[in-house]
Every structure is written in C-alpha cells, then in structure tokens.
C-alpha atoms as a PDB file:
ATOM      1  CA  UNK A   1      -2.372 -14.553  11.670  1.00  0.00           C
ATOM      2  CA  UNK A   2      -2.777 -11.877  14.568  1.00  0.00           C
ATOM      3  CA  UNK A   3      -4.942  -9.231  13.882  1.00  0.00           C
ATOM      4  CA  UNK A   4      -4.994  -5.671  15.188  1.00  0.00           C
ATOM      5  CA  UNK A   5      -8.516  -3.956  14.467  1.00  0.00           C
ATOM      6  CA  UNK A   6      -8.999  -0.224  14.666  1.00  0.00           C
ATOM      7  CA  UNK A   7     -12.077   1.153  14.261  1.00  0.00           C
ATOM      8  CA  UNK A   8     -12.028   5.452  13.748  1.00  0.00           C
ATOM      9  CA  UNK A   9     -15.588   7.059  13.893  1.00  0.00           C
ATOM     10  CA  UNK A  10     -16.581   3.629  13.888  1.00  0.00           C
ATOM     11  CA  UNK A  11     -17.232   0.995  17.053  1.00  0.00           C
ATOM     12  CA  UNK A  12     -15.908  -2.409  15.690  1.00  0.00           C
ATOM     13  CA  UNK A  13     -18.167  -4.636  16.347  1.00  0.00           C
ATOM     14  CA  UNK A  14     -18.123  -8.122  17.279  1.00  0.00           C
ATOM     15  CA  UNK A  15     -20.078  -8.936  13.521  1.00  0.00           C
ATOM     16  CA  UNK A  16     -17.282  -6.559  12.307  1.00  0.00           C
ATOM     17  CA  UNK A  17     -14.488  -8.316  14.120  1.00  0.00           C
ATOM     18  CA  UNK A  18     -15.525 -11.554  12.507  1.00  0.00           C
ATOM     19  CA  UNK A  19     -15.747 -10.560   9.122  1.00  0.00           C
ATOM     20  CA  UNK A  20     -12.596  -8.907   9.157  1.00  0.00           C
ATOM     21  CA  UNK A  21     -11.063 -12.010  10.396  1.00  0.00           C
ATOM     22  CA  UNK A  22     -12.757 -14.334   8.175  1.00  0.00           C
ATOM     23  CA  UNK A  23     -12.536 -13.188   5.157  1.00  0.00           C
ATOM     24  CA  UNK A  24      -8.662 -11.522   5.660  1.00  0.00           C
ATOM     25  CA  UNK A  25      -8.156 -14.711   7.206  1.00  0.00           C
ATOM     26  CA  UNK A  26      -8.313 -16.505   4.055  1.00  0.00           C
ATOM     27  CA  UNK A  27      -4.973 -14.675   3.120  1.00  0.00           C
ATOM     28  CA  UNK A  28      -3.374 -17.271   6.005  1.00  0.00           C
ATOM     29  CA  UNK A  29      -2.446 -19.369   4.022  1.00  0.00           C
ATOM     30  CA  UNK A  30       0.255 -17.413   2.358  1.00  0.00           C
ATOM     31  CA  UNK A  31       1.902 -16.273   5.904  1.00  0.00           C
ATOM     32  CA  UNK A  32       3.309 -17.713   9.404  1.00  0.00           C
ATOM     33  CA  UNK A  33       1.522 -18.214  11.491  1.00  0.00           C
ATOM     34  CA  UNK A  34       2.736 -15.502  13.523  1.00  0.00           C
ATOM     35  CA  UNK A  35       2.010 -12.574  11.466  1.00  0.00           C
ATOM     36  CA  UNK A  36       0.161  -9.509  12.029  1.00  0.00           C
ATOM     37  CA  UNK A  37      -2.251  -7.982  10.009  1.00  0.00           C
ATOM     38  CA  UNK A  38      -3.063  -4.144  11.062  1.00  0.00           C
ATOM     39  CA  UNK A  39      -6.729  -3.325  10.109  1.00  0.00           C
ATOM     40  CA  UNK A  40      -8.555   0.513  10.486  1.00  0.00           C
ATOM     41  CA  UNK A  41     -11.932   0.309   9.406  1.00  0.00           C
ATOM     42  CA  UNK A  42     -13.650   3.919   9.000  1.00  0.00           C
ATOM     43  CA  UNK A  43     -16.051   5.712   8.341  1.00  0.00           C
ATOM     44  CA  UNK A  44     -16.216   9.768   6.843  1.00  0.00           C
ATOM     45  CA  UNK A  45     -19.798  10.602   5.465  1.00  0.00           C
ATOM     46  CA  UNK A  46     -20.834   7.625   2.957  1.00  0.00           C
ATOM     47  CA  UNK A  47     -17.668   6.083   2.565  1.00  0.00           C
ATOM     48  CA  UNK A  48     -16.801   2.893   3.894  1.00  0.00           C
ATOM     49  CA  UNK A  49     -13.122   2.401   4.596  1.00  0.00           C
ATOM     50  CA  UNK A  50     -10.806  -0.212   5.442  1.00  0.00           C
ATOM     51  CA  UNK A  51      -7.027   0.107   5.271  1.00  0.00           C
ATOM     52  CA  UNK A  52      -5.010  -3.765   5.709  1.00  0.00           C
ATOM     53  CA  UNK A  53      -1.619  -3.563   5.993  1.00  0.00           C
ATOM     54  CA  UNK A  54       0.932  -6.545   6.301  1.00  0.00           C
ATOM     55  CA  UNK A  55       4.449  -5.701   7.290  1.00  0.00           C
ATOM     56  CA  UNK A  56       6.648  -8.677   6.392  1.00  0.00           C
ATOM     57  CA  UNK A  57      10.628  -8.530   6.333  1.00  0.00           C
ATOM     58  CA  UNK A  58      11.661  -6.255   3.895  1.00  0.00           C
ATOM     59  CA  UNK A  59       8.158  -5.260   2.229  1.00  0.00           C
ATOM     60  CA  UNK A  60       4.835  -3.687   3.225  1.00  0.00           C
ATOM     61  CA  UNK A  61       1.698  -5.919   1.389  1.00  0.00           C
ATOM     62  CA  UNK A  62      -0.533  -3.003   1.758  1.00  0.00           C
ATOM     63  CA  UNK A  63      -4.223  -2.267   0.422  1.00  0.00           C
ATOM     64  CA  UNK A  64      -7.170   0.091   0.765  1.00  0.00           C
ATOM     65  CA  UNK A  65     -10.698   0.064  -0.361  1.00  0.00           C
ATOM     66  CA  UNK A  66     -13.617   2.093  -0.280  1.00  0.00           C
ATOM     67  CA  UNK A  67     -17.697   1.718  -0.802  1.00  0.00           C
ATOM     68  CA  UNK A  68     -20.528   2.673   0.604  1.00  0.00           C
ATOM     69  CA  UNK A  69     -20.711  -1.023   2.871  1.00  0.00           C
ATOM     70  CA  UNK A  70     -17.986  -1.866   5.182  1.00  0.00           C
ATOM     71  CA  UNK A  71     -18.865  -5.920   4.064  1.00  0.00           C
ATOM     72  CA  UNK A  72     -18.596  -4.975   0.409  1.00  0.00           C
ATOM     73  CA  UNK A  73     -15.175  -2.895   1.120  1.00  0.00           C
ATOM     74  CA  UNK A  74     -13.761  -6.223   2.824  1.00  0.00           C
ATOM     75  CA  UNK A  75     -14.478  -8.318  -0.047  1.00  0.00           C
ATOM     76  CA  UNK A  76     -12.828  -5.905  -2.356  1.00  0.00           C
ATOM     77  CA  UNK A  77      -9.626  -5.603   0.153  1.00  0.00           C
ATOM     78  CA  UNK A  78      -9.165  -9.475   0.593  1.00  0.00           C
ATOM     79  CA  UNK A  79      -9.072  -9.874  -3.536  1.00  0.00           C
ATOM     80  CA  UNK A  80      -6.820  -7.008  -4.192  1.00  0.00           C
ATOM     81  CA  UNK A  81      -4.186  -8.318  -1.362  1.00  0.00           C
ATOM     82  CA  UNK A  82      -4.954 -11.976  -2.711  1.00  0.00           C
ATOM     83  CA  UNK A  83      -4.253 -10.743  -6.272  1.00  0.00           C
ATOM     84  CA  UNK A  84      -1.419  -8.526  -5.292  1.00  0.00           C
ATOM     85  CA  UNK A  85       0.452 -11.818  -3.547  1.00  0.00           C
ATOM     86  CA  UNK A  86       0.052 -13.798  -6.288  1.00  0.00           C
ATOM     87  CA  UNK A  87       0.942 -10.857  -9.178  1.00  0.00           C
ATOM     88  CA  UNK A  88       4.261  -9.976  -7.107  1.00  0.00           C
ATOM     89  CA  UNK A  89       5.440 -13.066  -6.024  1.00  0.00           C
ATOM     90  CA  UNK A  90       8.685 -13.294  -7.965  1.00  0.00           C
ATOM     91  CA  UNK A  91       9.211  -9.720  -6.315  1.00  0.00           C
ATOM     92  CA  UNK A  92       8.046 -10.177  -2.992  1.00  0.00           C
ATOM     93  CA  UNK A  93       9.573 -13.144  -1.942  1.00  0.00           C
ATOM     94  CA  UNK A  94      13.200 -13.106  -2.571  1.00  0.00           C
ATOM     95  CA  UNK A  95      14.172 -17.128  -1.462  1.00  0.00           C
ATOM     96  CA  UNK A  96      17.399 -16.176   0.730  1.00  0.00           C
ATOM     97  CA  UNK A  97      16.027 -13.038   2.025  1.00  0.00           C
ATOM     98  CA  UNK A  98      12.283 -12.595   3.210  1.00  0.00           C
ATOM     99  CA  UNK A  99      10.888 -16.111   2.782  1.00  0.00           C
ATOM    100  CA  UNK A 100      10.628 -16.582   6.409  1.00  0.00           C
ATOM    101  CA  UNK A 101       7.808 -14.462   6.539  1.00  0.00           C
ATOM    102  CA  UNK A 102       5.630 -16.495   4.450  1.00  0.00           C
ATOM    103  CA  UNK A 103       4.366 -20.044   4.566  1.00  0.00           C
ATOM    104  CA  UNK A 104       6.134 -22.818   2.438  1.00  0.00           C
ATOM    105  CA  UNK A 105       3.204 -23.277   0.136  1.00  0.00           C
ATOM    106  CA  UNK A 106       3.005 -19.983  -1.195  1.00  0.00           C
ATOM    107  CA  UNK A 107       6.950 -19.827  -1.712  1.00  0.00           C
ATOM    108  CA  UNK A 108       7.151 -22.713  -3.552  1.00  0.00           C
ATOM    109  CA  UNK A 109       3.918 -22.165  -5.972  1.00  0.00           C
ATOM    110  CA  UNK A 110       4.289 -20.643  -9.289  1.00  0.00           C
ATOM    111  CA  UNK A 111       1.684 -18.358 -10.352  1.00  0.00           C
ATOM    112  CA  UNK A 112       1.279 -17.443 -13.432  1.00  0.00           C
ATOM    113  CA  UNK A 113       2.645 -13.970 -13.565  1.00  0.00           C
ATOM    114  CA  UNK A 114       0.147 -12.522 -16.252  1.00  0.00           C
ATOM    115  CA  UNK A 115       1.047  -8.885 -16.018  1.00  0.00           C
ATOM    116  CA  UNK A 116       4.255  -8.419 -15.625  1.00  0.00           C
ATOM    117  CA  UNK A 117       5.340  -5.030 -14.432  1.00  0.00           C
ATOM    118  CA  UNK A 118       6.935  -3.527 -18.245  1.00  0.00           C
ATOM    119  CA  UNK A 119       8.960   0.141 -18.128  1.00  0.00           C
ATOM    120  CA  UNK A 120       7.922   1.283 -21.765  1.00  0.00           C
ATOM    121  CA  UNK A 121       9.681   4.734 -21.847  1.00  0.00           C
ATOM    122  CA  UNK A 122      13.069   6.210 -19.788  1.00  0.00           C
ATOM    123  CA  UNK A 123      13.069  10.557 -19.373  1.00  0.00           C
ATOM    124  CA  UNK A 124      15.620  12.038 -18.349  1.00  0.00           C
ATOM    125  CA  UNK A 125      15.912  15.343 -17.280  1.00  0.00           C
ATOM    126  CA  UNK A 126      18.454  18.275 -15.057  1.00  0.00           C
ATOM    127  CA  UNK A 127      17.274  18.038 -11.066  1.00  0.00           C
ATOM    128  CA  UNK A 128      17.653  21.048  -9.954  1.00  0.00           C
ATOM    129  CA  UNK A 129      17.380  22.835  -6.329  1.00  0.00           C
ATOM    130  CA  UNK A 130      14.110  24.343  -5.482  1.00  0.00           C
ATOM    131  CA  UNK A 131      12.334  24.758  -2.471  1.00  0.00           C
ATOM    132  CA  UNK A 132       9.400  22.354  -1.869  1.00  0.00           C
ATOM    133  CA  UNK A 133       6.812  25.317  -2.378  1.00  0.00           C
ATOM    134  CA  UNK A 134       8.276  26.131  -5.705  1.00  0.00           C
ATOM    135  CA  UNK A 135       8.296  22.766  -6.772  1.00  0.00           C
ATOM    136  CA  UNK A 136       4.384  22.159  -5.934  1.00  0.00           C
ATOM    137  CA  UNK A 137       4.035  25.322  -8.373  1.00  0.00           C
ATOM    138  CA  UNK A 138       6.551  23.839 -11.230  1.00  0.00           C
ATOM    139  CA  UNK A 139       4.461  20.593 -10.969  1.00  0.00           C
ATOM    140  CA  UNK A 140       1.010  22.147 -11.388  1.00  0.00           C
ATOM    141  CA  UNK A 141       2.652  24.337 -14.627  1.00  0.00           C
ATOM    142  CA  UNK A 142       3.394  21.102 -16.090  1.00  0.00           C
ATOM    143  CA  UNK A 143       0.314  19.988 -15.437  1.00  0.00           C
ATOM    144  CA  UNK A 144       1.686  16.419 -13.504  1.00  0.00           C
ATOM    145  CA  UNK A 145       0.830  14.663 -10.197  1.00  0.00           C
ATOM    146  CA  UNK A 146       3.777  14.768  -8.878  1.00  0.00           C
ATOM    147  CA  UNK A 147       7.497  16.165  -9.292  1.00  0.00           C
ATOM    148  CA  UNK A 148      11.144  15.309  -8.381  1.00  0.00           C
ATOM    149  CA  UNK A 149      13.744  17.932  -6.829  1.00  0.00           C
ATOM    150  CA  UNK A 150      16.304  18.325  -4.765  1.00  0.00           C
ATOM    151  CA  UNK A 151      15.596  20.335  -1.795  1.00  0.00           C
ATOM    152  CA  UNK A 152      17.394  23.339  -1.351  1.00  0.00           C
ATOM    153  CA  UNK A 153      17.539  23.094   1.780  1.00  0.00           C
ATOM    154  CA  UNK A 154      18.699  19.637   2.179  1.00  0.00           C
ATOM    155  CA  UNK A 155      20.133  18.924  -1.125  1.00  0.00           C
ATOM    156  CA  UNK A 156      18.103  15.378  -1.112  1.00  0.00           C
ATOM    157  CA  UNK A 157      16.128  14.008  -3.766  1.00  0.00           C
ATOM    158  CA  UNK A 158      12.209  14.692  -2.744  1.00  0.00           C
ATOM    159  CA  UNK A 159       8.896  14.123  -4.338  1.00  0.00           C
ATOM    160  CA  UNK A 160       6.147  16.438  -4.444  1.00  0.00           C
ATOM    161  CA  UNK A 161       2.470  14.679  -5.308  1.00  0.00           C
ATOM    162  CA  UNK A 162      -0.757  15.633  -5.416  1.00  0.00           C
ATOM    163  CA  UNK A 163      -3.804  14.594  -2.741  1.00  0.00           C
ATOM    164  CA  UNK A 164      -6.797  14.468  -2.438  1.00  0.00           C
ATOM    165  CA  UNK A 165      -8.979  17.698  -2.205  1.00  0.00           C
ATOM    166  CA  UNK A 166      -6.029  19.779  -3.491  1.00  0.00           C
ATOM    167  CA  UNK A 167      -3.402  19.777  -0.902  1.00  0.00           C
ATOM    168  CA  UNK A 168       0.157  18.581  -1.614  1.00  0.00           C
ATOM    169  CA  UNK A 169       2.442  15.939  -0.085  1.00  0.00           C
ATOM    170  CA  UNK A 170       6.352  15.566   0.452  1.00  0.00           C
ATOM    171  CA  UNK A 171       8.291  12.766   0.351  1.00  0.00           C
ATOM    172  CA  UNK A 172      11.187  13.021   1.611  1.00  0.00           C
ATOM    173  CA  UNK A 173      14.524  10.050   1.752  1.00  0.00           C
ATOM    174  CA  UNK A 174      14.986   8.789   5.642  1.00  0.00           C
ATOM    175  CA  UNK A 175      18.350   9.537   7.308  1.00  0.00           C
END
C-alpha cells in the first residue's frame, strides 16, 4: 500500500507516520500492492481527526473518526474500514469488474455477511421545481435532514442535507 499523509494544524510526525502506517497497514492484506491510501490527520480544538480514504476502481472505501487522541482515532478508523470490507464485500467487489483492485485472498473469502443492508419501506412522492434556497426551507418545515428536488434552474435531481453547525449542503448530479 502507498500512503499519502496530510497533516492540517497538525505536523505529522515521524511517531505519527508510523502509526498511521502500521496499523492502516494491516488493511494490506485486502489490496494490491499498489494502492494508495490518502490519510489527513487534524486537529480543531479537542478533537482528534483522521479522514482514510481508499479509491479503488469503481468505489471509494472511505472512513472518518474522531476522539480526543489521534492513536485512539486510528484504532477506531482501521476497525470501521476493516469491518466495512468485510460487511460489503458481495457489493464492493463485483468479480468481472473491480476485482483487480484487491488482493486474491480477500476476493475469494466469504464473510459472513451478518447485516445485510434491508430497504423496509418505499415513499413516493411529486418532485417538484424549487430553487435550492426554498428547498433548505421545505426541508426544515418537515422537520428532515435532507430533501430531494429538482432545481429550477437546472431541472436536475439535487439533494439538500443538513451539516454540521447549521449550514446546508447541495448535492448536485455531475455532467
């Protein structure tokens, strides 16, 4: 695995470096050799941050955790990514497709997939156009986290969510 460490408001250390590469290293196994891991490790007040992401050919394998020790924040990343792999695998790894990008062993072991992903309940409802503004307010009367439209001005399907510390986000479909 290749890694690319970032540190913002943070100096990565050579300690850092190491633990970062040892213990995300133990995710190796499930990848080429020639894959690249993208770490940014930060730090805002208290919080201890590290963001690990894993582009591999078709998917993202993404995580982020947060504590109050950078060590303890590793720890918690490497699980959730091991977990996720091993959850997902059916999903992630489509034999014809995006096998490449992992390592033989983990396509051909079967993990138990103990919580499969279940869709309990279908709405359906009229999309209509609204601006993105008016669509932030529609979600908040409904009291959701997030909202489907179509853009008036585009006449795309977008998304309106919620984040953190009450601003709003857009997503929008790529051209």
């Amino acid at each position: 695995m290749k890694f690319i460490i970032v540190g913002r408001n943070l100096e990565v250390t050579p300690a850092l470096k190491s633990a970062v590469e040892d213990k995300i290293g133990k995710l190796a196994k499930y990848f080429n050799p020639d894959t690249e891991v993208h770490v940014t490790l930060s730090v805002e007040k208290e919080r201890q941050k590290i963001e690990v992401t894993i582009p591999v050919k078709g998917n993202i394998i993404r995580s982020e955790q947060v504590s109050s020790d950078m060590y303890v924040s590793i720890d918690l990343v490497e699980e959730i990514i091991e977990r996720q792999l091993k959850k997902y695998k059916t999903k992630i790894v489509d034999k014809q497709q995006t096998a490449e990008s992992f390592s033989q062993m983990y396509v051909d072991n079967n993990y138990m997939d103990d919580e499969e992903v279940k869709i309990v309940r279908t709405k359906k409802f009229d999309i209509k156009p609204m601006y993105p503004e008016d669509a932030c307010i529609q979600m908040e009367l409904l009291g959701h986290s997030f909202y489907v439209f179509i853009n008036a001005e585009t006449d795309q399907v977008n998304v309106v969510y919620k984040r953190k510390g009450d601003t709003y986000g857009l997503i929008e479909p790529e051209n």
